[in-house]
Protein backbone atom coordinates (compact mmCIF):
# COMPACT_ATOMS: atom_id res chain seq x y z
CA UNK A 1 -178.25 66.01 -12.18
CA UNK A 2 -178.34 66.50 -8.55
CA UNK A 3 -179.06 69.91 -6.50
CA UNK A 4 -175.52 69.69 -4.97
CA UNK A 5 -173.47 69.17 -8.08
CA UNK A 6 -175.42 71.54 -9.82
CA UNK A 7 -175.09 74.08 -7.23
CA UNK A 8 -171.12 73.36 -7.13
CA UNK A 9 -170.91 73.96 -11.09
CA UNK A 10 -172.79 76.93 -10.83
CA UNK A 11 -169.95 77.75 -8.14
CA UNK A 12 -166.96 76.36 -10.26
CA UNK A 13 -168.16 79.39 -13.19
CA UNK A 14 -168.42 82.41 -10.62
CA UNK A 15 -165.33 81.16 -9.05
CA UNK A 16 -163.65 81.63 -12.83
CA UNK A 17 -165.97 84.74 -14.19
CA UNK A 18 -167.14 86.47 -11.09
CA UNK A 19 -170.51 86.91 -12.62
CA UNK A 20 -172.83 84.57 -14.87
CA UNK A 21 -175.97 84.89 -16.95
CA UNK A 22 -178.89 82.97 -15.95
CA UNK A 23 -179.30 81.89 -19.63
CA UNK A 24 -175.49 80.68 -19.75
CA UNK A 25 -176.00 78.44 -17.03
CA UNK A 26 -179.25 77.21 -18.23
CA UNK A 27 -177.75 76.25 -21.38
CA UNK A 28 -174.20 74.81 -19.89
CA UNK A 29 -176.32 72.71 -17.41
CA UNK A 30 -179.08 72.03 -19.69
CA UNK A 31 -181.85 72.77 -17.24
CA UNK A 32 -184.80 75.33 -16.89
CA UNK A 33 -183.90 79.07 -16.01
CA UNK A 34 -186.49 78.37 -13.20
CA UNK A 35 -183.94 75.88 -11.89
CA UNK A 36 -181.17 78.03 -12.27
CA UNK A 37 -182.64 81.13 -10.65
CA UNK A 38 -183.98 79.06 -7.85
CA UNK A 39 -179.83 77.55 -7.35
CA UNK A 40 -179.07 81.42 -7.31
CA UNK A 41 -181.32 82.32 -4.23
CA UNK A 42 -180.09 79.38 -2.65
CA UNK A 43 -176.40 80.64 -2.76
CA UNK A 44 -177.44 84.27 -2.30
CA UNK A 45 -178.97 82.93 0.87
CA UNK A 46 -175.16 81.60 1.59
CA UNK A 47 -174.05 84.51 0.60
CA UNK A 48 -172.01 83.15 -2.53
CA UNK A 49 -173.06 85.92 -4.96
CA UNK A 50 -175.34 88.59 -5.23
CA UNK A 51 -178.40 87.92 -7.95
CA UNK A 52 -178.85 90.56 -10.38
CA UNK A 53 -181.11 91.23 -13.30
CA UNK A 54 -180.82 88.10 -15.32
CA UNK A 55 -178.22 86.52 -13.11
CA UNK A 56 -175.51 87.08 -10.47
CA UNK A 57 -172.18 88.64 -9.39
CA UNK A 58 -169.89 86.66 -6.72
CA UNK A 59 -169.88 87.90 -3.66
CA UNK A 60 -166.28 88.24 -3.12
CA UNK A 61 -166.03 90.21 0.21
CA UNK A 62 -167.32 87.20 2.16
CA UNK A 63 -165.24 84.93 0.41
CA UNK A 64 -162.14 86.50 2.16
CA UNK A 65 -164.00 86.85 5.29
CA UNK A 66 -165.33 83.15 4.94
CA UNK A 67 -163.92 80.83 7.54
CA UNK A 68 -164.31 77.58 9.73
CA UNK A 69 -165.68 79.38 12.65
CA UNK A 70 -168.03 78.51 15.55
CA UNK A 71 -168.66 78.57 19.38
CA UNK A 72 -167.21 74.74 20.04
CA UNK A 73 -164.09 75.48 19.26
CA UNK A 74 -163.02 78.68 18.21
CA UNK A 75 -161.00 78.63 15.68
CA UNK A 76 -161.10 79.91 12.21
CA UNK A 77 -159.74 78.62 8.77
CA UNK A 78 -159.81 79.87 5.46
CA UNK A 79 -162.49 78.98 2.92
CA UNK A 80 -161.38 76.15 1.16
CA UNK A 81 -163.27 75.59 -2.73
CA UNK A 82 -161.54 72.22 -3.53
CA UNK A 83 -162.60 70.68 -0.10
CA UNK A 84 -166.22 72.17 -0.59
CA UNK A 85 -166.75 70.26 -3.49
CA UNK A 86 -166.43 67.18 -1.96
CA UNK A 87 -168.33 67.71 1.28
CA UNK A 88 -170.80 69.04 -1.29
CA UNK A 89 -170.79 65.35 -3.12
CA UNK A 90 -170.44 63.53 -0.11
CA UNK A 91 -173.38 65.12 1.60
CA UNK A 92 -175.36 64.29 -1.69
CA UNK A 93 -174.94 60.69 -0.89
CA UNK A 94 -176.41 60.90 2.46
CA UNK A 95 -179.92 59.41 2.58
CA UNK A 96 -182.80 60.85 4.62
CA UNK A 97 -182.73 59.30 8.19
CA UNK A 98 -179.56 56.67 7.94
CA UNK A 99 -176.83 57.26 11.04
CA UNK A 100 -173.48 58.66 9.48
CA UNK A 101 -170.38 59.26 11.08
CA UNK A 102 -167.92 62.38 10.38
CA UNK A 103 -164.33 61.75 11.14
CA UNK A 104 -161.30 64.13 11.94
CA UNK A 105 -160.29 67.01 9.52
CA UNK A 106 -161.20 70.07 8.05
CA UNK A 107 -162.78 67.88 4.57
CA UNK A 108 -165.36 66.31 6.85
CA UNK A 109 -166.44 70.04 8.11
CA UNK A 110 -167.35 71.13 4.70
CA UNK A 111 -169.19 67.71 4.37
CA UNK A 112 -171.03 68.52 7.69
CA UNK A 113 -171.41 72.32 6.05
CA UNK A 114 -173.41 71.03 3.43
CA UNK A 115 -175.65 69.35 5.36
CA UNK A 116 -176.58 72.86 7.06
CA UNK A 117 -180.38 73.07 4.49
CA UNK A 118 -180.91 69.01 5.24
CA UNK A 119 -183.88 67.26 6.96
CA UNK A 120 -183.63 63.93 8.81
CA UNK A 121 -179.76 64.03 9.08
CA UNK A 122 -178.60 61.66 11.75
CA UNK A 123 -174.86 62.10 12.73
CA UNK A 124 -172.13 60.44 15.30
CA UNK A 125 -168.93 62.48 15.63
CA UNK A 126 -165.68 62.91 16.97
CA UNK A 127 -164.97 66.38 15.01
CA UNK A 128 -165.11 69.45 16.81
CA UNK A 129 -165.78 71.43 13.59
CA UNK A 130 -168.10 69.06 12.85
CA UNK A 131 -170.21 69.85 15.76
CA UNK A 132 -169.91 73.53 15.75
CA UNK A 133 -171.33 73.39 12.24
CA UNK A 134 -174.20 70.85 12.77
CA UNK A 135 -175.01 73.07 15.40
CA UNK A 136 -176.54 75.35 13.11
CA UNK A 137 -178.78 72.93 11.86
CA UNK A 138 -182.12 72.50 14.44
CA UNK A 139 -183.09 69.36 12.13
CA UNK A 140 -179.96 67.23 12.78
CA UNK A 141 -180.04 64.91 15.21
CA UNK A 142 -176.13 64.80 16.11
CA UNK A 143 -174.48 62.56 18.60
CA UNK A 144 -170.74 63.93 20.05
CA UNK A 145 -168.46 61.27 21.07
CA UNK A 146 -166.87 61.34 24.26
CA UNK A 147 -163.03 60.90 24.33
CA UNK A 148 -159.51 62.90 24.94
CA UNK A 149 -159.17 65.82 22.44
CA UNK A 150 -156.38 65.94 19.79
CA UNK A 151 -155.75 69.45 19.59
CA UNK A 152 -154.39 69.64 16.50
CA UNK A 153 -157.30 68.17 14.98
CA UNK A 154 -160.14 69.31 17.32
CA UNK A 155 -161.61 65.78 17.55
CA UNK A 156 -161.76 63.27 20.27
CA UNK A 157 -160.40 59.88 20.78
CA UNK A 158 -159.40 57.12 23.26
CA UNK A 159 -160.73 54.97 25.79
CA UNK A 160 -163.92 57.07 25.95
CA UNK A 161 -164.24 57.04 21.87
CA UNK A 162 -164.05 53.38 21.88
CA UNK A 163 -166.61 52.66 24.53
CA UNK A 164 -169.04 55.00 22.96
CA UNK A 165 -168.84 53.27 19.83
CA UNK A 166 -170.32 49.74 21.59
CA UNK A 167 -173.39 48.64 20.25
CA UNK A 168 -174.08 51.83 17.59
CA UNK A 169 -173.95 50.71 13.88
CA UNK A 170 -173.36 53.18 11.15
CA UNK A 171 -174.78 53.45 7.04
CA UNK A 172 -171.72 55.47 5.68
CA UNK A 173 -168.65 56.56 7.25
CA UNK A 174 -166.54 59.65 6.24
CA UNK A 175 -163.15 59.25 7.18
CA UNK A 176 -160.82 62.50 5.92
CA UNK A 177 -157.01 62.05 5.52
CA UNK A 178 -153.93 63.69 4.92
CA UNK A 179 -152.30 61.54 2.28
CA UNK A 180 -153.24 59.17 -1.22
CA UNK A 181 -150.57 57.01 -2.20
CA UNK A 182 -150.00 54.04 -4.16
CA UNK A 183 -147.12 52.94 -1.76
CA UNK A 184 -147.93 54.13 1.39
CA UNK A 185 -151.96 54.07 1.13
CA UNK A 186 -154.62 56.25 2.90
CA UNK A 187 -152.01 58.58 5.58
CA UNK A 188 -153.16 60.51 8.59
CA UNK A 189 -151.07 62.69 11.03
CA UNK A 190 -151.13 60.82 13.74
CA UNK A 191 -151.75 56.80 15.79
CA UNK A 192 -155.13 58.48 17.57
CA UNK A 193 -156.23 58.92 14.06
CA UNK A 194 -155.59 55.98 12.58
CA UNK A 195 -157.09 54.26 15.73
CA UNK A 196 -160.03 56.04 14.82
CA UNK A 197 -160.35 54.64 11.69
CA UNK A 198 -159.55 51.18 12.86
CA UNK A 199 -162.54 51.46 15.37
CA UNK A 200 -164.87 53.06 12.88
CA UNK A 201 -164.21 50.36 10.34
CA UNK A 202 -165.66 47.77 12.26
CA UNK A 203 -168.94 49.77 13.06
CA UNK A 204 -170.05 50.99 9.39
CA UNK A 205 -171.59 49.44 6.72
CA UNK A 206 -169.71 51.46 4.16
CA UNK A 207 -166.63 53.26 4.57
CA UNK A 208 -165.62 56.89 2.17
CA UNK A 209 -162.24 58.28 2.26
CA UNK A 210 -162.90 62.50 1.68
CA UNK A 211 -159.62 63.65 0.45
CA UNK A 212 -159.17 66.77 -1.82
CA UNK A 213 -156.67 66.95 -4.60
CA UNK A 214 -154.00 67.87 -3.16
CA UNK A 215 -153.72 64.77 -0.52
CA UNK A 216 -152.81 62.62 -3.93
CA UNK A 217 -149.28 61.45 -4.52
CA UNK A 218 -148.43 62.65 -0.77
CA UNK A 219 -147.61 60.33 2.53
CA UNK A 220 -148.51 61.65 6.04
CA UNK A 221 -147.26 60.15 9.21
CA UNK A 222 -149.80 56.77 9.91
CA UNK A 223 -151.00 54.50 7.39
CA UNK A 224 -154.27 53.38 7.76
CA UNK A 225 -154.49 51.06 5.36
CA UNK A 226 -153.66 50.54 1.58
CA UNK A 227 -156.04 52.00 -1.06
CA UNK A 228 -158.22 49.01 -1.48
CA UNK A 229 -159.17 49.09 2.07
CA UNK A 230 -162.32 51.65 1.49
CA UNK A 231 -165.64 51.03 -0.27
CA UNK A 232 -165.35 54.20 -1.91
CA UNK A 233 -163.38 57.75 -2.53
CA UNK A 234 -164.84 61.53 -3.17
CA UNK A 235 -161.96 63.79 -4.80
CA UNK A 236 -161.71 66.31 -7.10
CA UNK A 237 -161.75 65.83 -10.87
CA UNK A 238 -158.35 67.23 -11.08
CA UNK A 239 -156.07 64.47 -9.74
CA UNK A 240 -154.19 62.26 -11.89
CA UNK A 241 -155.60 59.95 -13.78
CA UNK A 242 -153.54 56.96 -12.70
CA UNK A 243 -155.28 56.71 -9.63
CA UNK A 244 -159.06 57.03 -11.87
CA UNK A 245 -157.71 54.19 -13.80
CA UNK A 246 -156.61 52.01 -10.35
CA UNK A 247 -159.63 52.94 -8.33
CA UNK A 248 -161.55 51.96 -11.34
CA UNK A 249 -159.70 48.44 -11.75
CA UNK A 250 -159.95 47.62 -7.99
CA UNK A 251 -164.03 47.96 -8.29
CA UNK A 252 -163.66 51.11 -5.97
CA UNK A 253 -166.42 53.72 -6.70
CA UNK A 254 -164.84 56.92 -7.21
CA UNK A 255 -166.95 60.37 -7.42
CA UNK A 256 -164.85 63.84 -8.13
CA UNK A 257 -166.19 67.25 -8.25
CA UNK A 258 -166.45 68.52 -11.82
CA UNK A 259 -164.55 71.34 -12.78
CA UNK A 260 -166.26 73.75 -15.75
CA UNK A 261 -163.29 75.10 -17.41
CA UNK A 262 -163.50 78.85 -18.93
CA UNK A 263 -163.02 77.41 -22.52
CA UNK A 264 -166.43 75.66 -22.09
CA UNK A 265 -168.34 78.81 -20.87
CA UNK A 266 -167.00 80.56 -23.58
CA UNK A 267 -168.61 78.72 -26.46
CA UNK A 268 -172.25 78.17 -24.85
CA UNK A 269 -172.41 81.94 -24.79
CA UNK A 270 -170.93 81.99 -28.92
């Protein structure tokens, strides 16, 4: 199992018990309580939880105070779990050294939040967020594309965008949007966006749609395109399974957070 799945499991129990043994999660994740106590520095160091003697307690207080915040821009949002998971999963696929791009939206922050602890992370992006975050990263090598700001999104496009795009190539693009639907396809809140997209498209080798669960069975403003249109979508585990079995069908890869329900927890520990 990877670091960042693990490390989101781990998060999934304290998010349902608000404190965990390390032997529980040993045993639920079936790895070494090495492993597991060095995942629990690594979110103490976050500030997640707080490690105690034999395991940890969630750090609740900065979870209310946790927020989208940073010298770019400004602005603050609340902490978001559902939307962590994914950046968490899409920042796992991210090989050492390949160019990525980060696209509008709050989803591709947490993608570009995960990346924080990474080496060799090469990124071009329009998002605002997304460069207020990176920023805390002295390893990333991040390129900010010029353009006229959306304010509502904190990201840049236009004339400017498009230019800077000309002869740049990208591995994996991570595109965020505001609705999944079998009629109306991948929605975003606005034409800038969904010129974005259209631009992007052309410049990336593979293109990943970053939507959370609760962008499924809803329409925003702009289509971008119907749901066959990507190489591949990170979600949540949680959204219905008609869209599993179509992504599935259509040969698109699909990768959702997994969700450790309290059930489970309850009968390692019996």
């Amino acid at each position: 199992m990877f670091k960042a799945a693990r490390l989101a499991k781990i998060k999934e129990v304290l998010l349902d018990r608000g404190q965990v043994d390390v032997s529980t999660l040993s045993a639920l994740l079936n790895v070494s309580d090495v492993t597991i106590r060095s995942d629990l520095e690594q979110l103490e160091k976050e500030k997640f939880v707080y490690r105690t003697y034999g395991g940890a307690v969630l750090n609740e207080d900065h979870l209310k105070q946790q927020s989208m915040q940073d010298a770019i821009t400004g602005a603050s949002l609340d902490y978001d779990k559902n939307k962590e998971m994914v950046g968490q999963i899409a920042a796992d696929m991210v090989r050492d050294n390949e160019w990525i791009f980060l696209g509008p939206g709050t989803t591709c922050y947490y993608v570009a939040k995960a990346l924080l602890n990474r080496e060799n992370v090469n990124v071009v992006t329009n998002n605002l967020y997304v460069a207020g975050a990176l920023a805390q990263n002295p390893k990333s090598n991040v390129m900010v594309t010029g353009g006229t700001m959306v304010h509502s999104e904190m990201s840049l496009t236009g004339d400017l965008f498009s230019r800077f795009l000309k002869n740049i190539f990208i591995a994996k693009a991570f595109i965020g949007v505001g609705g999944v639907d079998f009629d109306s396809g991948f929605t975003v809140s606005n034409t800038l966006e969904s010129n974005v997209y259209q631009k992007i498209k052309k410049i990336s080798k593979e293109l990943i749609i970053v939507a959370d669960q609760t962008k499924f069975g809803h329409t925003s403003l702009t289509s971008i395109g119907p749901l066959t249109t990507v190489d591949a979508v990170i979600t949540n585990d949680d959204i219905p399974e008609d869209y599993k079995s179509y992504f599935f069908q259509q040969g698109i890869r699909i990768f959702t957070s997994y969700r450790i329900k309290p059930s489970s927890i309850k009968s390692v520990e019996e």
